[in-house]
Protein backbone atom coordinates (compact mmCIF):
# COMPACT_ATOMS: atom_id res chain seq x y z
CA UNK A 1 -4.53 21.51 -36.09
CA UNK A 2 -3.19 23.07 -33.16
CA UNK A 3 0.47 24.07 -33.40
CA UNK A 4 2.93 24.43 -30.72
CA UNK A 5 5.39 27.06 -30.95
CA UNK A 6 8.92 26.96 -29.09
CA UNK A 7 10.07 30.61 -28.55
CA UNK A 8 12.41 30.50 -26.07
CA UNK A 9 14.33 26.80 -25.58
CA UNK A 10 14.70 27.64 -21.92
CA UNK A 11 10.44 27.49 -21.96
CA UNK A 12 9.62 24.01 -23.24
CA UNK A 13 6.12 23.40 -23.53
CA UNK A 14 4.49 21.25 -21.14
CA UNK A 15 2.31 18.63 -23.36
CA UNK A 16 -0.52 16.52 -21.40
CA UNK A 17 -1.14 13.20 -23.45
CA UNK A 18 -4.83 11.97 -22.52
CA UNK A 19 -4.96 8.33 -22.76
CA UNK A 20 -7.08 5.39 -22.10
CA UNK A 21 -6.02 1.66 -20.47
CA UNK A 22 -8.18 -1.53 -20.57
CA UNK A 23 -8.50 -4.63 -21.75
CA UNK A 24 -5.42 -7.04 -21.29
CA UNK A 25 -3.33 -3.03 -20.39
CA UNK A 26 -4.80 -2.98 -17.25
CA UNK A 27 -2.26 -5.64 -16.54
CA UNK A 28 0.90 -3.15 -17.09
CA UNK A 29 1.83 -1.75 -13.61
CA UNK A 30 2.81 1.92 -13.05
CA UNK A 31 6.33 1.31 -13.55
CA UNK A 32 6.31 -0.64 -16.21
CA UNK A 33 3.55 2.20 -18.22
CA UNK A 34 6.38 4.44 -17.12
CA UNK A 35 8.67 2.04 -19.25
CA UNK A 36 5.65 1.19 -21.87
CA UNK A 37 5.39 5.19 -22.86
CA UNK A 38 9.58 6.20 -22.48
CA UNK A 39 10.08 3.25 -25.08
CA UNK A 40 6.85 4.76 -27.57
CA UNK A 41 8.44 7.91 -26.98
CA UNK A 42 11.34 7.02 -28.95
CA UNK A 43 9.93 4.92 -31.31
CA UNK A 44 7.71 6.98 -32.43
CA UNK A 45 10.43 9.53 -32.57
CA UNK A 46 9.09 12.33 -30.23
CA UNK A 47 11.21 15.31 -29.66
CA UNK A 48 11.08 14.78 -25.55
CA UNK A 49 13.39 16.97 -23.45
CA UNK A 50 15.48 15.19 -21.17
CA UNK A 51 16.25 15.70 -17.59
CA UNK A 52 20.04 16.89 -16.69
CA UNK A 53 21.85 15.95 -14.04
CA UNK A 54 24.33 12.48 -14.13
CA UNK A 55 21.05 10.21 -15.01
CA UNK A 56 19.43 12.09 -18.05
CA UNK A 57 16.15 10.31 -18.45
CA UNK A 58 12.57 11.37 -20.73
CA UNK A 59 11.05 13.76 -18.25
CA UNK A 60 7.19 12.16 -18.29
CA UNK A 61 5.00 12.45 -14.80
CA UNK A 62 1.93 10.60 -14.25
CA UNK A 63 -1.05 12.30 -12.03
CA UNK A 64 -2.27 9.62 -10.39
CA UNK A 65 -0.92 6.55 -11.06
CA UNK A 66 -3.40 3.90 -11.36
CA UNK A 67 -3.75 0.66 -9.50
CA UNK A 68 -2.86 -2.87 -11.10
CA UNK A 69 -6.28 -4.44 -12.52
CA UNK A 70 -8.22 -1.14 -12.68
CA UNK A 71 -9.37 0.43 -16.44
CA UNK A 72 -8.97 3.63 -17.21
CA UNK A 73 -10.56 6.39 -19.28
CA UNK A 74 -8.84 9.09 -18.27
CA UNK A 75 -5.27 8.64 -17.64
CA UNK A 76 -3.09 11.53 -18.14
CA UNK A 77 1.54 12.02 -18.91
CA UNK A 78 2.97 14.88 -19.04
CA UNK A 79 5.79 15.44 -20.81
CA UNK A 80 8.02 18.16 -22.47
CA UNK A 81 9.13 18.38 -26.36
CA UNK A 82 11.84 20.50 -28.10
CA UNK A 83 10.50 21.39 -31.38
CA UNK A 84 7.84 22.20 -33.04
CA UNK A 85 5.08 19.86 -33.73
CA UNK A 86 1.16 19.41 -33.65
CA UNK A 87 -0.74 18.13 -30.72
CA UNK A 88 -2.13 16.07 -33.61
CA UNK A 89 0.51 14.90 -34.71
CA UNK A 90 1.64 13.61 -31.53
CA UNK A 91 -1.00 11.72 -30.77
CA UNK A 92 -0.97 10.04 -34.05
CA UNK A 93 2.83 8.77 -33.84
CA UNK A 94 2.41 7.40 -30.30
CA UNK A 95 -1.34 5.39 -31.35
CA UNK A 96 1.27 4.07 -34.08
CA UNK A 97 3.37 2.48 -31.71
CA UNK A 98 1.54 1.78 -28.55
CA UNK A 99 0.93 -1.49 -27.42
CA UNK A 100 -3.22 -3.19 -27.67
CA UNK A 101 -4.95 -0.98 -24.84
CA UNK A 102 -3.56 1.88 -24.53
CA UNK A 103 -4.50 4.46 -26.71
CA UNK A 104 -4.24 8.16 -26.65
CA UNK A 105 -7.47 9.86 -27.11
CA UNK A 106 -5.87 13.60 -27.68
CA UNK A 107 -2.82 15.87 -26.75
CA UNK A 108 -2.53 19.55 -25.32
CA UNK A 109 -1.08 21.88 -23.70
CA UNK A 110 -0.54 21.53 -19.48
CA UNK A 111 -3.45 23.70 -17.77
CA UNK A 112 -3.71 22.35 -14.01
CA UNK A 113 -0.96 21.38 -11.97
CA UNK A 114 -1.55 17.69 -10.45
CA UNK A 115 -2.29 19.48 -7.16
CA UNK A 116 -5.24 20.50 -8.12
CA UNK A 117 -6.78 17.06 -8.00
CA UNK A 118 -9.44 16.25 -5.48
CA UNK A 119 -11.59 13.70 -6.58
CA UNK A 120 -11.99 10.19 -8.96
CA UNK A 121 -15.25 8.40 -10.38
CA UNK A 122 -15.49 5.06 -11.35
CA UNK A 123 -17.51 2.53 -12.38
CA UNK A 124 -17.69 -0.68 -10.79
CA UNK A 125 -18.95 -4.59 -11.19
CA UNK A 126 -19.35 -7.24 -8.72
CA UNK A 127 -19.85 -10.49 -9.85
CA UNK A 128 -20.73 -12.90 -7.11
CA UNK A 129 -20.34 -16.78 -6.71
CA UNK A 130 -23.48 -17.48 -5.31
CA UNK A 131 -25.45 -14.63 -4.25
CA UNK A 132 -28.94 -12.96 -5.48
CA UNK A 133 -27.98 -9.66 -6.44
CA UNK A 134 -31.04 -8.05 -5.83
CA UNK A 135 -30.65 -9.18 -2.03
CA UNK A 136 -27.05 -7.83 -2.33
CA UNK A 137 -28.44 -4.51 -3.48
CA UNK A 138 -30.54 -4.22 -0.52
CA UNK A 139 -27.63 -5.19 1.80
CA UNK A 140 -25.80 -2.79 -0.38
CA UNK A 141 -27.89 0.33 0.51
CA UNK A 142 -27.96 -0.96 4.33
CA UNK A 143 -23.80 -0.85 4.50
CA UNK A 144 -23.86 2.43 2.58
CA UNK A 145 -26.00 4.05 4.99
CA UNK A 146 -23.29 3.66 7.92
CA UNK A 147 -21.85 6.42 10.18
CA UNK A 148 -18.42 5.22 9.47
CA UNK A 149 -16.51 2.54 7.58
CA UNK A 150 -13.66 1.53 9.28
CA UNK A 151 -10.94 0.38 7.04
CA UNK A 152 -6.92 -0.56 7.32
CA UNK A 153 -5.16 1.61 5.51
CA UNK A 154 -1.49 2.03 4.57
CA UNK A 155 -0.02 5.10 5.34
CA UNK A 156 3.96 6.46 5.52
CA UNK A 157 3.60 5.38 9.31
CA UNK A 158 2.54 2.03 8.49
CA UNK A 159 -1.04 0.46 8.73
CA UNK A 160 -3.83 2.50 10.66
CA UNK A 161 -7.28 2.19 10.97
CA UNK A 162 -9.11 4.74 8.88
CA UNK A 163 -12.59 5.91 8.46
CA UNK A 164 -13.17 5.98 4.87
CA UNK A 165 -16.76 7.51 5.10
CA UNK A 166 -16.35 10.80 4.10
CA UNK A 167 -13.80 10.30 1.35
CA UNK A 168 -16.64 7.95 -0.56
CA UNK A 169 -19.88 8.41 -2.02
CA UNK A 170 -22.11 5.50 -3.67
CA UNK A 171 -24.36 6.50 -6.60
CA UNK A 172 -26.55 5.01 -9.07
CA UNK A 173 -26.62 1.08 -7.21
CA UNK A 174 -28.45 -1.54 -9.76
CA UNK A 175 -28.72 -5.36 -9.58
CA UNK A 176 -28.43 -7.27 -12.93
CA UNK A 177 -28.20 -10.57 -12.12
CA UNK A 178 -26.06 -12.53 -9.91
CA UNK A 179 -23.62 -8.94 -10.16
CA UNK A 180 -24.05 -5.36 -9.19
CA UNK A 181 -23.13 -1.67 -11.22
CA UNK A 182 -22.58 0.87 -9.40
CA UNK A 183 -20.84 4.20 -9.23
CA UNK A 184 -18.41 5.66 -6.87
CA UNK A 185 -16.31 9.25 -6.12
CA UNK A 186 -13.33 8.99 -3.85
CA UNK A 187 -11.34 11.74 -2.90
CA UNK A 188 -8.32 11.43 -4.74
CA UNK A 189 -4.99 13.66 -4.97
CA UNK A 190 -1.44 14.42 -3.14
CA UNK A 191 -2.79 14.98 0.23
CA UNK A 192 -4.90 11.83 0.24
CA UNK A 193 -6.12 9.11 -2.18
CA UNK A 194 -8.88 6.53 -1.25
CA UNK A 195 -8.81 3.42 -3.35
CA UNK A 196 -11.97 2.58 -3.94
CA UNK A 197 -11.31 -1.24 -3.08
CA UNK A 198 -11.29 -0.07 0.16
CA UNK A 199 -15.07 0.23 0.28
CA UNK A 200 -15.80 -2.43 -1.88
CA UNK A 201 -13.96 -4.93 0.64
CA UNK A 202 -15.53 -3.62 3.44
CA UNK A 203 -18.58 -4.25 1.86
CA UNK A 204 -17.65 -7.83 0.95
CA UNK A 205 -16.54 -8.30 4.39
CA UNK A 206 -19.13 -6.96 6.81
CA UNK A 207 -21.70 -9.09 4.80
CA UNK A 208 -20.47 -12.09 4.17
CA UNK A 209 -21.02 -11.99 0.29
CA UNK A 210 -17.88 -13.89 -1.74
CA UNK A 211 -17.12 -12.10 -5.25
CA UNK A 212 -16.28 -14.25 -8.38
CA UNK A 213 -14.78 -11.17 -9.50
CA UNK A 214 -14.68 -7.11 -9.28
CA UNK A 215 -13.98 -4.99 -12.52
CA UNK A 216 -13.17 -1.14 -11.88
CA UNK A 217 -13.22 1.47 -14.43
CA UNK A 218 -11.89 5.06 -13.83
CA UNK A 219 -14.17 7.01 -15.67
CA UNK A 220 -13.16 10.95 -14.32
CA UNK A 221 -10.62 12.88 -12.66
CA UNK A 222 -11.91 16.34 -11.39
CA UNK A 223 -10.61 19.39 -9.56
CA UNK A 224 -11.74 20.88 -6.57
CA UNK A 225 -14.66 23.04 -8.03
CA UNK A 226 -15.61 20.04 -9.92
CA UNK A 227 -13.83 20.41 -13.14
CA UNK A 228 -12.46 17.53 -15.10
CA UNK A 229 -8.45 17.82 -14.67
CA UNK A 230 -6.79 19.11 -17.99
């Protein structure tokens, strides 16, 4: 069991809880996970150090928030406490009172700063409504093989056309079917974050090909020399 030890109260240790969403969780937007994990916080009676200021609030960050109907294995809250207790043991009180969906898989202590964060995986399926998925495949591997994918894409200056090609790599395409698996690794961080919908509705759109429906997974979140983020 791993203990954390406060020696100085003016150096709180920074705690990253590892967690996972899906199922019916994928439902919960940002804001209200943000609400979700304050509210487990205190339940579950975790020492959590407070901001200061005229609005004291639970100081928890998020990485990279995740978007509304994606799964997650690999979602990520910092947070501080002000006593002693076991990353164990933290983990265990917040599974305790956490809603179906969202459970933590393990707690430690900070290493990277968010800014280190330069890519996501994930997993994807495409169910179509009436479409042979092995033809899709092929027309697949045809879009993937473009110079550029042009894209609309909201930035602080408002929508702007965007070439999402070198920000997103396909892997590991396969038709079971009337859907297709596949794999892909968008740069993700601060500086820039690609949703992967992006590509996926290009896709959709350039070919013609209507979706029933599209389930995303976030399987990774990695650093810049290919590390997964802790």
């Amino acid at each position: 069991m791993t203990e954390i030890v406060i020696t100085d109260v003016n150096k709180m240790p920074n705690l990253r809880v590892f967690y996972e969403k899906t199922g019916r969780a994928k439902y919960i937007s940002h804001l209200d996970i943000n609400r979700c994990m304050q509210r487990a916080l205190r339940r579950a009676e975790i020492p959590v150090w407070y901001t200061e200021g005229f609005n004291p609030h639970p100081y928890t960050t998020f990485a990279l928030p995740l978007s509304l109907g994606f799964e997650s294995l690999c979602e990520t809250m910092d947070m501080r406490i002000t006593r002693v207790m076991s990353c164990s043991e933290v983990a265990q009180k917040l599974n305790a009172v956490l809603p179906e969906g969202l459970v933590v898989k393990k707690v430690a202590l900070q290493k990277n700063k968010p800014e280190k964060i330069r890519q996501a995986n994930y997993t994807v399926r495409m169910d179509f409504v009436d479409a042979d998925a092995e033809a899709a495949l092929q027309k697949l591997s045809e879009f993937d093989q473009r110079e550029s994918i042009l894209v609309m894409k909201r930035t602080k200056k408002g929508m702007k056309e965007t070439d999402i090609r070198p920000d997103v790599s396909l892997h590991r395409p396969q038709a079971e079917g009337n859907f297709l698996r596949m794999e892909l690794s968008c740069t993700a961080g601060i500086e820039k974050n690609i949703n992967p919908t992006l590509y996926l509705e290009a896709f959709s759109q350039s070919t013609g090909l209507e979706t029933q429906s599209v389930h995303i997974l976030r399987t990774a979140v990695l650093m810049e020399d290919g590390r997964p983020f802790e």
